[in-house]
Structure formats: C-alpha cells, structure tokens
N, C-alpha and C. Protein backbone atom coordinates (compact mmCIF):
# COMPACT_ATOMS: atom_id res chain seq x y z
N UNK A 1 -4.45 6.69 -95.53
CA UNK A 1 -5.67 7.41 -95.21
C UNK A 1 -5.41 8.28 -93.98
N UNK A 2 -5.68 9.59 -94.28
CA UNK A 2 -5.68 10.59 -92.70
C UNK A 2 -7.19 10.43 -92.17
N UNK A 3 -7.08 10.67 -90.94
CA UNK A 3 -8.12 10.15 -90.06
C UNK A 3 -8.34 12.09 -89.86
N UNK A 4 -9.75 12.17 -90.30
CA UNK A 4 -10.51 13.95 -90.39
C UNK A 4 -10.14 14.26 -88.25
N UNK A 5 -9.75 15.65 -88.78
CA UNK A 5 -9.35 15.97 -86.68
C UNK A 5 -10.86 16.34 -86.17
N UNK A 6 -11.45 15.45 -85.22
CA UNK A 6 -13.04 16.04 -84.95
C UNK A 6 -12.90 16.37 -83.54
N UNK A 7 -11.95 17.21 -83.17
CA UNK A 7 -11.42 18.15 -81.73
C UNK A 7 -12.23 17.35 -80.27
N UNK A 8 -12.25 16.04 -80.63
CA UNK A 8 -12.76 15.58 -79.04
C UNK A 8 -13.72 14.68 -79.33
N UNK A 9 -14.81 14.61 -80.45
CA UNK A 9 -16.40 14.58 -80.43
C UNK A 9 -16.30 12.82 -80.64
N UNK A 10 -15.29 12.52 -81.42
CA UNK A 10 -15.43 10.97 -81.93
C UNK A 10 -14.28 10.20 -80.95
N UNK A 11 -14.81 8.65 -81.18
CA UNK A 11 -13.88 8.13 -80.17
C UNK A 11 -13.92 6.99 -81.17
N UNK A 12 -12.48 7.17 -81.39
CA UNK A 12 -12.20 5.76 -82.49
C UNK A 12 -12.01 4.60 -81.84
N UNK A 13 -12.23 4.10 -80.81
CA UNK A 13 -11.91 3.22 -80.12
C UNK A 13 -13.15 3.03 -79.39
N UNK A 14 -13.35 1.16 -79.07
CA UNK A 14 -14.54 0.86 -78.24
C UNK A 14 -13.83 0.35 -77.24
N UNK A 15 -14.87 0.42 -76.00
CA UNK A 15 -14.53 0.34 -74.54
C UNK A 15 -15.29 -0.81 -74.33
N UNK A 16 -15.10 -2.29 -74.07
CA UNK A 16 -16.34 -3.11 -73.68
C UNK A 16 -16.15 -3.19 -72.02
N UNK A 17 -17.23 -2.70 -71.52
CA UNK A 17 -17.65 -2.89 -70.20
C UNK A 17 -17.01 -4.03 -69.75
N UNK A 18 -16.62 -4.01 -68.45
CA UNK A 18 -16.02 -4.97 -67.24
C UNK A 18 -16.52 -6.24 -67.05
N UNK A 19 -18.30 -5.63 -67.35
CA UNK A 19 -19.29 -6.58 -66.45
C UNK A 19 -19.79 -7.61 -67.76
N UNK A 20 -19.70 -7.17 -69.14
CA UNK A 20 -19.99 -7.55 -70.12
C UNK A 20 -19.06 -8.66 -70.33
N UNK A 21 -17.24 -8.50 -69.88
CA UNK A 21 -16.22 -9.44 -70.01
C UNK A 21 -16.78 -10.80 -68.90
N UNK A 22 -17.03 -9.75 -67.87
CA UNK A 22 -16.96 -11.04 -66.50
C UNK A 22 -18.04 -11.83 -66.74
N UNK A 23 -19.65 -11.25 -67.79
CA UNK A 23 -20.68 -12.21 -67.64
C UNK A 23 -20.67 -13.25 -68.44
N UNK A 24 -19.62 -13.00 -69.81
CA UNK A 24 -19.35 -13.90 -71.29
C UNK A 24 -17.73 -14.98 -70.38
N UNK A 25 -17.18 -15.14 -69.21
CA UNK A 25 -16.39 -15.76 -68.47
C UNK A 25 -17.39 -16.73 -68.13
N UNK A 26 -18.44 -15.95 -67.03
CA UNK A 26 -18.89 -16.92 -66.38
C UNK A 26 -19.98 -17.87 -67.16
N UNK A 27 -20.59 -17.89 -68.30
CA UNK A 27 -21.83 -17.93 -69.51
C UNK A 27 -20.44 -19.67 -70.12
N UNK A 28 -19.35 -19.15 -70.17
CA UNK A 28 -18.19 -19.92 -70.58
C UNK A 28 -17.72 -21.03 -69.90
N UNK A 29 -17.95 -20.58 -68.38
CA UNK A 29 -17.09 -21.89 -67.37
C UNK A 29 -17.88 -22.95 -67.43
N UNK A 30 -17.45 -23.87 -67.16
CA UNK A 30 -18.06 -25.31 -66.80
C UNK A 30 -17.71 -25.51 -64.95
N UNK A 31 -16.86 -24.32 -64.78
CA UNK A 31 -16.58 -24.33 -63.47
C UNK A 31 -14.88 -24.89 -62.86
N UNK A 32 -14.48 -24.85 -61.55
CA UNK A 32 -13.41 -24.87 -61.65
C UNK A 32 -13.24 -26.64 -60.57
N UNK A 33 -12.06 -27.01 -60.94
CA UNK A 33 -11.81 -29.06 -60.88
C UNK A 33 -10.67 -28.48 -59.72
N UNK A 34 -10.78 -28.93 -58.97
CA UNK A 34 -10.01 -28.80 -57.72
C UNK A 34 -9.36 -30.29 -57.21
N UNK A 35 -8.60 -30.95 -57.53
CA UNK A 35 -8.35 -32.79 -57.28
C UNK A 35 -7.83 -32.07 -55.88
N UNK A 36 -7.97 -33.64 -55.46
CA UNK A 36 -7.15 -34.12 -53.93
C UNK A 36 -5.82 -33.99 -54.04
N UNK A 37 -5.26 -33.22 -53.01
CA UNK A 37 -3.34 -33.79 -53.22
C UNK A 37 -3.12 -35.14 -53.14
N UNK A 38 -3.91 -35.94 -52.74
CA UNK A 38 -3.88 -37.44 -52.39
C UNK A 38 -4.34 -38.20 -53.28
N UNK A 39 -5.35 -38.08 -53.94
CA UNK A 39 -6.25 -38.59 -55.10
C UNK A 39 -5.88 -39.17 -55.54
N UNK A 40 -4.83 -39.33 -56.19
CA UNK A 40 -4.25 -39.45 -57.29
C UNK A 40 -4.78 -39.43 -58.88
N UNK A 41 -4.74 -39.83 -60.26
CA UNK A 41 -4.61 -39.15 -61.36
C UNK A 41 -6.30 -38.92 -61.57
N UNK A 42 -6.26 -38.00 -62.63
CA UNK A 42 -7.54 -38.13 -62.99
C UNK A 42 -8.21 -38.56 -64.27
N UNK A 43 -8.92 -38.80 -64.29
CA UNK A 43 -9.38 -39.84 -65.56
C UNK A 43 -10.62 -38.67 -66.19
N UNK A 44 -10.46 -38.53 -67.32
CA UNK A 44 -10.95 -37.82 -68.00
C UNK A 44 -11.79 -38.92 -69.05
N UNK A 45 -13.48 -38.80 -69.23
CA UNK A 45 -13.89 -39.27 -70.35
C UNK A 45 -14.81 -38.33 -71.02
N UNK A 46 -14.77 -38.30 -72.64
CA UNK A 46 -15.30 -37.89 -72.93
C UNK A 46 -15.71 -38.53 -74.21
N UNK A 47 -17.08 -38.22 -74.79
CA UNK A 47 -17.99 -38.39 -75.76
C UNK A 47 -18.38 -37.46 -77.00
N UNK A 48 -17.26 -38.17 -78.07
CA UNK A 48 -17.32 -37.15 -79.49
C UNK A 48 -18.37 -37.12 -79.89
N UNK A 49 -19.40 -38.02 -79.89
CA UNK A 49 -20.47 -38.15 -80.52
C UNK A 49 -21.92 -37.06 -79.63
N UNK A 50 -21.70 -37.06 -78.59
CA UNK A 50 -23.02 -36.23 -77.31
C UNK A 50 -22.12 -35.20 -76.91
N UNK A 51 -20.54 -34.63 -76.96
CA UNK A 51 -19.74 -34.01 -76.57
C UNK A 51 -19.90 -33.78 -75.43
N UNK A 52 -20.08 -34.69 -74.60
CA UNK A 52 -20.03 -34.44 -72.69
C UNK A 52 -19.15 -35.35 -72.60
N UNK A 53 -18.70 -34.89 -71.36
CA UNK A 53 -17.65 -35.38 -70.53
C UNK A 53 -17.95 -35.59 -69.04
N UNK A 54 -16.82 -36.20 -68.50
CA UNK A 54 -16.40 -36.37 -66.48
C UNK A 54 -15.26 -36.25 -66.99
N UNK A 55 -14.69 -35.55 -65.46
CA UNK A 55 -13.09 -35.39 -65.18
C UNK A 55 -13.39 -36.19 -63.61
N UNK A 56 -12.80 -37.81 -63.46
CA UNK A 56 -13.16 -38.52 -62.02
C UNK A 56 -11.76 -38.53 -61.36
N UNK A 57 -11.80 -38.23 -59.97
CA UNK A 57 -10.97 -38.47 -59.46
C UNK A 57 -10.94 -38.94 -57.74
N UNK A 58 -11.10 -39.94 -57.40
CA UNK A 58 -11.16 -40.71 -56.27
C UNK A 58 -12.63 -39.89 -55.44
N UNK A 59 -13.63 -40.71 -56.30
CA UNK A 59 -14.75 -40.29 -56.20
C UNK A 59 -15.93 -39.06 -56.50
N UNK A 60 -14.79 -38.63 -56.54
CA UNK A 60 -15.44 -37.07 -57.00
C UNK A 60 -15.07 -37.00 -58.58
N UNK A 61 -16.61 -36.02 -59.11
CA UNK A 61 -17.37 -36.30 -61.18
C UNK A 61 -17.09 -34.58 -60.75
N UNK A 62 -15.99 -34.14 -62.24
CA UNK A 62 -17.05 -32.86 -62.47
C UNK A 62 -17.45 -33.17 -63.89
N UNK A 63 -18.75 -32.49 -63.87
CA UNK A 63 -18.89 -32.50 -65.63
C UNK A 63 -18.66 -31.14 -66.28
N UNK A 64 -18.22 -31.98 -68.00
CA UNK A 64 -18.10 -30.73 -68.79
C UNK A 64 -18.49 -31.22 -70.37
N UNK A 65 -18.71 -30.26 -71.25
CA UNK A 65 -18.73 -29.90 -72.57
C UNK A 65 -17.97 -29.58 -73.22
N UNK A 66 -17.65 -30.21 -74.58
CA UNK A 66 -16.86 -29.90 -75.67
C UNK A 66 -17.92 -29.42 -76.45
N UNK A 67 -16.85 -29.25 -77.64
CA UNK A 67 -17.88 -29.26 -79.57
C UNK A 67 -18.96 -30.26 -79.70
N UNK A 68 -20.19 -29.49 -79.73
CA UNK A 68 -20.67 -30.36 -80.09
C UNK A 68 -21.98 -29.63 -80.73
N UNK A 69 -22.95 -30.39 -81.75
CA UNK A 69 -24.04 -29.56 -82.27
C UNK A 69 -23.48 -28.41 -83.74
N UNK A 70 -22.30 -28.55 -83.67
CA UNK A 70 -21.49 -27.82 -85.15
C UNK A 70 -21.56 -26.38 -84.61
N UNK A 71 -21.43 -26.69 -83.17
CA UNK A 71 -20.93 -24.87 -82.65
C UNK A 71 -19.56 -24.78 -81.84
N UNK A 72 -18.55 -24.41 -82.13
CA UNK A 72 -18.02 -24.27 -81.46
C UNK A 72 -18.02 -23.59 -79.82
N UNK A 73 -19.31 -22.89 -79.96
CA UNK A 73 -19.31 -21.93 -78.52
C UNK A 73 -20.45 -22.71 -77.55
N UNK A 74 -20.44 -23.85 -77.96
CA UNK A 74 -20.82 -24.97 -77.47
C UNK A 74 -20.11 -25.18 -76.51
N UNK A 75 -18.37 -25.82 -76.66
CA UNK A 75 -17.27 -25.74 -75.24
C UNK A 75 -17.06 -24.92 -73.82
N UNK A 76 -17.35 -25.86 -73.00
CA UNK A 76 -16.93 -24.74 -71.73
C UNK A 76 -15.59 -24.97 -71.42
N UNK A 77 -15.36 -23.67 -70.74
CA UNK A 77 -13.82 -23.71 -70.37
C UNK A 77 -14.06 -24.49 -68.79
N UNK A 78 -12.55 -25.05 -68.59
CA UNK A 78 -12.64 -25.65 -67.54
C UNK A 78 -11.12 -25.29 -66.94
N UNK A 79 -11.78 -24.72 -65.10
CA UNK A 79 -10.59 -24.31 -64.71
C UNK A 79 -9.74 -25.17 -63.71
N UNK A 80 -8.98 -25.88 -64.01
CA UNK A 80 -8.21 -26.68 -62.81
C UNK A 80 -7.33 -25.80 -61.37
N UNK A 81 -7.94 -26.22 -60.54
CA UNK A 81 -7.68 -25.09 -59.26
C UNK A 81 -6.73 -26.28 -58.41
N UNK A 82 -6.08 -25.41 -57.70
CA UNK A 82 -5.27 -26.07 -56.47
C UNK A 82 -5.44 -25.62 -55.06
N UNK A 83 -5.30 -26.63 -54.71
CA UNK A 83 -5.62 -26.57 -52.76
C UNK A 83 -4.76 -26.19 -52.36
N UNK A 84 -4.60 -25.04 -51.11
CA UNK A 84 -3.64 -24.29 -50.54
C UNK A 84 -3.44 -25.57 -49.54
N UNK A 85 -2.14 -25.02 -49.18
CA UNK A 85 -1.54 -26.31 -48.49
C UNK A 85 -1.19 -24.84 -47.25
N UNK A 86 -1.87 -24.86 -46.01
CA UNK A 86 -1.53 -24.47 -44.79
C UNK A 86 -0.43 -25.22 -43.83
N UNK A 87 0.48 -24.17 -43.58
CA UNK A 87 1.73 -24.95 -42.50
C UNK A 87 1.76 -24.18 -41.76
C-alpha cells in the first residue's frame, strides 16, 4: 500500500502528551518500599482471594494490590527504592 503525499497537512503518527504518561504512572503506583540497610529481609504477604498485600520489614507495612476483581489494571506497580549511603 502507498501512503497518498498530503504535503504537510496529515500526521501519521500520535504524540501522547508527557503529562498524560506521568498521570497513568502515578494512577499505577502503590508507591515506592524503601527497607532499612539494617532491617533485614522482607516478608511479603499477600491475599489471592481480596488481592491485597504488606511488604513488612522491621516494623515498617507498605501496602499494595495485585489482580483482583477479573481486572488486571487492578495491580499497582510497586517501586523498591534505596537509601543513599552518605560518607
């Protein structure tokens, strides 16, 4: 198939806005899990049946969401962050 020459007027291509990416990120997070360097491990539970969760780690809960309700866009993403270590 040749694509008709329309000298400028058409734009075969879509552009999705910046702010449209960054608001379907943040609509997504469950937020970001930062453990202790000291803590030690973390214990993750979660519930197939209510699809909630804890991620525990020497006292400190974050919560999060899986599948659940037969939607996949149900799940939040979850971001594991690290502590800068200053010397």
């Amino acid at each position: 198939m040749v694509m008709p020459v329309e000298k400028g007027k058409t734009n075969w291509f879509t552009v999705i806005p910046a702010g449209d990416v960054n608001n379907t990120i943040k609509q997504d997070s469950s937020g970001t899990v930062v453990p202790a360097v000291a803590g030690g491990d973390i214990v993750w539970n979660y519930s197939k049946g209510s699809g909630e969760g804890t991620l525990f780690q020497d006292g400190k809960v974050w919560k999060m969401n899986g599948f659940r309700g037969g939607s996949l866009n149900d799940g939040k993403d979850i971001t594991l962050g690290v502590r800068a270590r200053l010397f």
